[in-house]
Protein backbone atom coordinates (compact mmCIF):
# COMPACT_ATOMS: atom_id res chain seq x y z
CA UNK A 1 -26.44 -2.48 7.06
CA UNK A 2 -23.00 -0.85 6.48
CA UNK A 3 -21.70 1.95 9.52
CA UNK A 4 -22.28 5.79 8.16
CA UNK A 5 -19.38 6.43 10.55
CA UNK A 6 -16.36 5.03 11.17
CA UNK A 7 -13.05 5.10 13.39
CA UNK A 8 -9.67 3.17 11.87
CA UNK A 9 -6.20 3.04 13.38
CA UNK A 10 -3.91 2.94 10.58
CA UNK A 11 -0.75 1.06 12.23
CA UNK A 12 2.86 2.27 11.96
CA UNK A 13 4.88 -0.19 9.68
CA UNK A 14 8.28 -1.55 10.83
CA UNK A 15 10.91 -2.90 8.88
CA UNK A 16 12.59 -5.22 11.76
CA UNK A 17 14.96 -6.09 8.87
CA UNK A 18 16.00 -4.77 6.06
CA UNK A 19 18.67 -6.52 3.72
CA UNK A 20 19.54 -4.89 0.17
CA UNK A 21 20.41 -8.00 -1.74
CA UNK A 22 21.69 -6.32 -5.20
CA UNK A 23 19.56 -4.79 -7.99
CA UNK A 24 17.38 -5.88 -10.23
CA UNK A 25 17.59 -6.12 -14.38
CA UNK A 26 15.47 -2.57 -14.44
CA UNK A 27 18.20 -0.84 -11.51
CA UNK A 28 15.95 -0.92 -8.84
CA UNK A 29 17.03 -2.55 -5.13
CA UNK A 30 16.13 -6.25 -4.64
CA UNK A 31 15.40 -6.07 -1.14
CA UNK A 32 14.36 -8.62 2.10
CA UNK A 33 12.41 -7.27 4.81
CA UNK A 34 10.46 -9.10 7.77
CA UNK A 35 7.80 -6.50 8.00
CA UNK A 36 5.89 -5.71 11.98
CA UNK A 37 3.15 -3.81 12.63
CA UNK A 38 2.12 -2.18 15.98
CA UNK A 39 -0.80 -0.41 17.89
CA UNK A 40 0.66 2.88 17.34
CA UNK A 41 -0.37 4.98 14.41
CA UNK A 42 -2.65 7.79 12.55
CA UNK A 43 -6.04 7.74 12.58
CA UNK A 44 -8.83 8.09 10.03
CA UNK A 45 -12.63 9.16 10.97
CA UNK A 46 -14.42 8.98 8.33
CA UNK A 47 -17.99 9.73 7.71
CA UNK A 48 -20.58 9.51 5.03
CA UNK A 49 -21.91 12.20 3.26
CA UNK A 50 -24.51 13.25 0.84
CA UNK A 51 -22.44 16.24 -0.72
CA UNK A 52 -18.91 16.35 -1.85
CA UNK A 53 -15.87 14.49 -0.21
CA UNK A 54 -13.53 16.45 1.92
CA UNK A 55 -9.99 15.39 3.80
CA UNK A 56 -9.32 17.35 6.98
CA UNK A 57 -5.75 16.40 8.38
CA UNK A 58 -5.45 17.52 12.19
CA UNK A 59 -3.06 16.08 14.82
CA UNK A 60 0.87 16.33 16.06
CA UNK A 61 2.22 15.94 12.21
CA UNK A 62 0.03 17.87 9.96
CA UNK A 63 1.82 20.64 9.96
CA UNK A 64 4.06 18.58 7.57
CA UNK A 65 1.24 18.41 5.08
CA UNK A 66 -0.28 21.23 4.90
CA UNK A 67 1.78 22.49 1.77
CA UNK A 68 0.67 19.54 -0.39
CA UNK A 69 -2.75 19.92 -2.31
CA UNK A 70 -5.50 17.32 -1.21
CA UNK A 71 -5.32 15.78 -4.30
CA UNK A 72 -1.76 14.63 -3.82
CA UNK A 73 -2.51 12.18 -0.58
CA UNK A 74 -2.71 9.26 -0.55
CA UNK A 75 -5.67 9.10 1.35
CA UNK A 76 -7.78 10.73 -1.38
CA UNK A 77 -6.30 8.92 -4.17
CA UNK A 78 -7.07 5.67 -2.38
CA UNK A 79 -10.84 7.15 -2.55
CA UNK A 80 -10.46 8.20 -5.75
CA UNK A 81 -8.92 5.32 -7.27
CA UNK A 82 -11.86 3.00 -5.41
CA UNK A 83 -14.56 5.52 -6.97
CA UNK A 84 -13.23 4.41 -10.33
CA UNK A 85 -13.00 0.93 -9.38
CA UNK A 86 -16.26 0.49 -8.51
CA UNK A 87 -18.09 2.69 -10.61
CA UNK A 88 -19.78 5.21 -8.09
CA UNK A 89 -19.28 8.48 -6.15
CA UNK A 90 -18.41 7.46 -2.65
CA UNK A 91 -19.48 11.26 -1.36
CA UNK A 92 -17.14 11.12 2.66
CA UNK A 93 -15.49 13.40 5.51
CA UNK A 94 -12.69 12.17 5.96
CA UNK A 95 -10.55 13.36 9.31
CA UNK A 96 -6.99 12.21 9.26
CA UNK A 97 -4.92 12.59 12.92
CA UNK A 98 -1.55 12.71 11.97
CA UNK A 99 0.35 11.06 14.86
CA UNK A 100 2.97 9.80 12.81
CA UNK A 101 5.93 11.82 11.75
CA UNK A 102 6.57 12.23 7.79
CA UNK A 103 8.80 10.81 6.19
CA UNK A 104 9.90 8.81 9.12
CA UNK A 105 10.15 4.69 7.31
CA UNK A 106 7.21 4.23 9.60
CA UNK A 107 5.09 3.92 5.93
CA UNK A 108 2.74 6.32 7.63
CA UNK A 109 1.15 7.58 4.19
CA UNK A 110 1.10 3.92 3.10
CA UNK A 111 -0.76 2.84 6.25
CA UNK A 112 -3.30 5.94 5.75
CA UNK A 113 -4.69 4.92 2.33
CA UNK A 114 -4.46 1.36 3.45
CA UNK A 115 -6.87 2.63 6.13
CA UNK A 116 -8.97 4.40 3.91
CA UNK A 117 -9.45 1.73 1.58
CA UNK A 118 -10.60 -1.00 4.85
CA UNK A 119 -12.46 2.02 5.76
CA UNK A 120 -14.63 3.00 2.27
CA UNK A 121 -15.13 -0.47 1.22
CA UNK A 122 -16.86 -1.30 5.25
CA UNK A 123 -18.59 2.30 4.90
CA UNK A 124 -20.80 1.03 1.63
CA UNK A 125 -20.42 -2.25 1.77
CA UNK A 126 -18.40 -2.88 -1.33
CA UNK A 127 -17.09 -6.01 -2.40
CA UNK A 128 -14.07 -5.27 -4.58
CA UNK A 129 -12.51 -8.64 -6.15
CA UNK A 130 -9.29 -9.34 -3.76
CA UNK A 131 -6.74 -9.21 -6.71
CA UNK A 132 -8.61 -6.25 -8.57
CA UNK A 133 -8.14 -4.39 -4.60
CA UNK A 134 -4.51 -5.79 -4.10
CA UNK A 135 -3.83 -4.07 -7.64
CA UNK A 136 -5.15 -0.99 -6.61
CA UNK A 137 -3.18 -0.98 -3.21
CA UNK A 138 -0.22 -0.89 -5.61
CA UNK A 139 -0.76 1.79 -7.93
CA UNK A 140 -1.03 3.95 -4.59
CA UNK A 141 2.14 2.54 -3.47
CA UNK A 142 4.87 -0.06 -3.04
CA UNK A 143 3.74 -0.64 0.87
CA UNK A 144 0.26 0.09 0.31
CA UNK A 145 -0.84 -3.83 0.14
CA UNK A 146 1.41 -4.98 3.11
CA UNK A 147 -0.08 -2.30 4.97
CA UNK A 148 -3.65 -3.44 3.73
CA UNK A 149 -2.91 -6.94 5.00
CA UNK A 150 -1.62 -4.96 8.59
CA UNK A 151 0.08 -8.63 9.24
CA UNK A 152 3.53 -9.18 9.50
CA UNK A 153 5.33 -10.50 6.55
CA UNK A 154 7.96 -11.58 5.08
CA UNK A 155 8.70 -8.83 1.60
CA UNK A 156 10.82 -9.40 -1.29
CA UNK A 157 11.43 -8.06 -4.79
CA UNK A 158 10.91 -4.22 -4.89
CA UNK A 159 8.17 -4.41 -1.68
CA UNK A 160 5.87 -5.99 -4.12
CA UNK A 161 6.48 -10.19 -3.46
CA UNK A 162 4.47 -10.50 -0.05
CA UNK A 163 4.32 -14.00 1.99
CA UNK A 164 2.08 -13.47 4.98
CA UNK A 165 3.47 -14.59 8.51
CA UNK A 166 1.88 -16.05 11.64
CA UNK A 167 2.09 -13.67 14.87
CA UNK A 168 5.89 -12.44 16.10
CA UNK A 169 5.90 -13.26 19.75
CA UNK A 170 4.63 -11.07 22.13
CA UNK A 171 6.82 -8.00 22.47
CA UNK A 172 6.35 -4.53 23.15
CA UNK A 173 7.58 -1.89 20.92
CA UNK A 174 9.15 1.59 21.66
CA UNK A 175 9.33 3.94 18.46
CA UNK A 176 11.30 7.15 18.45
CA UNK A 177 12.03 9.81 16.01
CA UNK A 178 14.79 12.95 16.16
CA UNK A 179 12.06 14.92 14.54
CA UNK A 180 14.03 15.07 11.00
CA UNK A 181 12.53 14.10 7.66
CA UNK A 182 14.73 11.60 5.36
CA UNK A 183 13.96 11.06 1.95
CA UNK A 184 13.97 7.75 0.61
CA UNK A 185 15.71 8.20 -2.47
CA UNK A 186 18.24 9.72 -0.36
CA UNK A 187 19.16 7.04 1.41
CA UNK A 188 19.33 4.44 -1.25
CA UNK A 189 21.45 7.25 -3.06
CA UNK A 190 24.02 7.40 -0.56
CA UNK A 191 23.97 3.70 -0.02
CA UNK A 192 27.53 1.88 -1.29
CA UNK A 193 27.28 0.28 -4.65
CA UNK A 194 25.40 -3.59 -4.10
CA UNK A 195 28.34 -5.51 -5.91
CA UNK A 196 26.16 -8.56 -7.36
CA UNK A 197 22.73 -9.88 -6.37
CA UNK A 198 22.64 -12.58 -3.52
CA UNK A 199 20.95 -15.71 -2.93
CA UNK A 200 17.81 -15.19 -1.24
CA UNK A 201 17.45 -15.69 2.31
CA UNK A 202 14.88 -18.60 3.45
CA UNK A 203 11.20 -17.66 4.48
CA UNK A 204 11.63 -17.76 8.02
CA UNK A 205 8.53 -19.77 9.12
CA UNK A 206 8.22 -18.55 12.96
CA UNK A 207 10.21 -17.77 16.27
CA UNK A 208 9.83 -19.37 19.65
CA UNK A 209 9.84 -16.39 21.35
CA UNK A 210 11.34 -12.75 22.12
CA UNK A 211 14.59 -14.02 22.84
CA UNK A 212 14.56 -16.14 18.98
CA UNK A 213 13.49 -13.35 16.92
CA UNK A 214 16.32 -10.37 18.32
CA UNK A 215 18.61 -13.30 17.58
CA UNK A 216 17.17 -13.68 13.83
CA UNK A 217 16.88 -10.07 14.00
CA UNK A 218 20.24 -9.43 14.83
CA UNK A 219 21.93 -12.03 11.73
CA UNK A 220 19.76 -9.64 9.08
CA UNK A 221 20.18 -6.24 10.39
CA UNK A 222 19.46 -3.00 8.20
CA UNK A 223 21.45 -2.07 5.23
CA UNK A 224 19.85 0.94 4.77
CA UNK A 225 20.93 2.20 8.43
CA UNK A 226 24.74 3.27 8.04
CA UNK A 227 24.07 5.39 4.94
CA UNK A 228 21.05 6.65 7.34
CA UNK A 229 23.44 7.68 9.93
CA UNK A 230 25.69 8.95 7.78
CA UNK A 231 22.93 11.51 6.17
CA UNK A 232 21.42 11.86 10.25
CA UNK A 233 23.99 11.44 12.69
CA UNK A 234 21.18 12.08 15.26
CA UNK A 235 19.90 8.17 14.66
CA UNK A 236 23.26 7.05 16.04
CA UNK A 237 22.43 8.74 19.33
CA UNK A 238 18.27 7.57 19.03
CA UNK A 239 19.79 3.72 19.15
CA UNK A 240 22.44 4.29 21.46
CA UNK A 241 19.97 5.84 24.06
CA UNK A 242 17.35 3.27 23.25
CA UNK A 243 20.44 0.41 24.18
CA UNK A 244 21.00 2.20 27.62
CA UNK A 245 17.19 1.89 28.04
CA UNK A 246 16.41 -1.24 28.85
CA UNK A 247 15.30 -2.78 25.07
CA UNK A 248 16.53 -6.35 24.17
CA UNK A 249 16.45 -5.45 20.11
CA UNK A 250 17.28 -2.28 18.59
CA UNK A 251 17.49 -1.12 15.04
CA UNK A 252 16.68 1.43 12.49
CA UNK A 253 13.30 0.98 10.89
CA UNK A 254 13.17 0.77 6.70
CA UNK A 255 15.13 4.01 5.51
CA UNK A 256 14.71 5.88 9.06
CA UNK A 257 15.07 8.38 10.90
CA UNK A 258 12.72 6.28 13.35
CA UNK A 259 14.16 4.04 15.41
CA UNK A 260 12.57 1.10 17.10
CA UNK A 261 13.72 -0.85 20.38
CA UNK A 262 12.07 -4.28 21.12
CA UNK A 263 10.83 -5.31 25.22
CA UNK A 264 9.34 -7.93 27.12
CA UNK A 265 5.76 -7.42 27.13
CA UNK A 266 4.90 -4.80 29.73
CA UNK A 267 7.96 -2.78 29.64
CA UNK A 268 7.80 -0.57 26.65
CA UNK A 269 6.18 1.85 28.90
CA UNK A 270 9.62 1.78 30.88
CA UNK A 271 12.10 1.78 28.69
CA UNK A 272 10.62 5.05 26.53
CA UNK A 273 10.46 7.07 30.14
CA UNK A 274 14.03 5.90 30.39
CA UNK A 275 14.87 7.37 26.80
CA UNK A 276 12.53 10.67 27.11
CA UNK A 277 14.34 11.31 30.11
CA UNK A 278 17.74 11.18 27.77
CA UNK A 279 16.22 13.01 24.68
CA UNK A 280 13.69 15.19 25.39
CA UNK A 281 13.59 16.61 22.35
CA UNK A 282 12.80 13.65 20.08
CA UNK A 283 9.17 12.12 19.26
CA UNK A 284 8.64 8.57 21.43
CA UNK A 285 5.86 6.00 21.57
CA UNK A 286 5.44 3.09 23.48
CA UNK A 287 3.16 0.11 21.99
CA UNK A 288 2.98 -3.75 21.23
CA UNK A 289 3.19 -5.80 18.20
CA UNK A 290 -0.09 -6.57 16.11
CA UNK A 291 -0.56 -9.07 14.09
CA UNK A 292 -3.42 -12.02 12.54
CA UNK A 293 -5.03 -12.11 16.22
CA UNK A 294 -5.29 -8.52 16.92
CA UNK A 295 -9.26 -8.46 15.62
CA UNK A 296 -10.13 -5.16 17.00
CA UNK A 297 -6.65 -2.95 16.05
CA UNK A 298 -8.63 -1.17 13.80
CA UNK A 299 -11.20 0.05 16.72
CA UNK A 300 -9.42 3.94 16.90
């Protein structure tokens, strides 16, 4: 018998790399991204209902969405959408803790509905067809399905073309934020013309360990992280401080402002004292890497 309540961690999404490899025929960015996921992250109660669905959105963040109408997140189109799908009310409460900060290239609406949609289809029992779901995902959203999947993976095209990965090694992860918002279009806006489309880079098909993936890190980098800086100097000073921390790997994550910094296992928890200590004033989080193996990450 399906749960009539439920508790979901919706993960933070990290681009560990991001390469812009020219545009497309339609003008949009061809991109590459090794995509992470980590223990840190919103999360969704939700809670079955016999009247009418409601969102509440509580927590650190929600300040930040408090102007925009219900209707317009992404958690209650992804019930929406699934009502349609399936051809029946799904009546819920849905509580959203918004630990994430907005607009962040964390993908923290992404990993919401993603959340909501594991979430509903658990709550009453559904059993959506996997490509009619994976279609859905992607009328909410470009990183809706990788966030779905909550695996890493290796993304191509638009954000669309999705190879699952095995587990990254064991690493912690320390995520930080100057507490500024950065649009997306922005970024790519501000980004210096892509002179022709590249080659793509091979599917990398695993790491030995921490010390392999910084160095296959390292050879992709972000592209999207000097026009970042350029629009936020503050990100400059979130990697340089996370680099006098202690981390073996930092970069900017997708279109920033957040920040990661990669650790040996056990010493995330030191390296984001070492960087409150420096900025104060900017959001940090201290976590691990998810991935495959991780079968109770969704236990909030």
């Amino acid at each position: 018998m399906p749960p009539s309540t439920l508790s979901l961690l919706a993960p933070a999404k990290v681009n560990l790399s991001l390469r812009v490899r020219g545009k497309t025929a339609d003008g949009y960015h061809a991109l590459e991204s090794l995509v992470g996921f980590c223990d840190i992250g919103d999360h969704l109660h939700m809670e079955s209902c016999g009247g009418p669905s409601s969102l509440e959105i509580k927590g650190a963040f929600s300040h930040a969405l408090e102007a925009a109408p219900s209707e317009d997140n992404l958690i209650w189109r992804a019930l929406t959408e699934l009502e349609q799908a399936c051809g029946r009310a799904l009546p819920t409460r849905l509580v959203l803790e918004k630990n994430l900060p907005v607009a962040a290239g964390l993908g923290g609406g992404s990993a919401d509905a993603a959340a909501a949609l594991r979430g509903l289809m658990q709550l009453y029992g559904l059993d959506l067809n996997p490509v009619d779901l994976a279609e859905l995902a992607l009328r909410l959203g470009a990183d809706v399905p990788v966030c779905l999947a909550k695996e890493p993976a290796w993304m191509t095209g638009i954000g669309e073309v999705l190879t699952p990965l095995s587990d990254l090694p064991a690493a912690d992860i320390v995520l930080v934020n100057p507490r500024v918002a950065l649009s997306t279009a922005s970024v790519f806006a501000n980004l210096s013309p892509v002179a022709k489309k590249l080659p793509p880079q091979e599917i990398p098909s695993g790491w030995q360990g921490l010390d392999d993936l910084c160095a296959f890190l390292g050879g992709q980098g972000n592209d999207l992280q000097a026009s970042a800086i350029s629009l936020v100097p503050a990100i400059e000073f979130c990697l340089s401080t996370l680099r006098s921390s202690g981390a073996r790997y930092v970069a900017m994550s997708g279109s920033g402002a957040s920040c990661f910094a990669l650790c040996e296992a056990g010493q995330g928890a030191e390296v984001a004292s070492a960087y409150g200590a420096r900025r104060r004033q900017d959001w940090v989080q201290a976590g691990r890497l998810i991935g495959p193996s991780d079968t109770k990450v969704d236990e909030a």
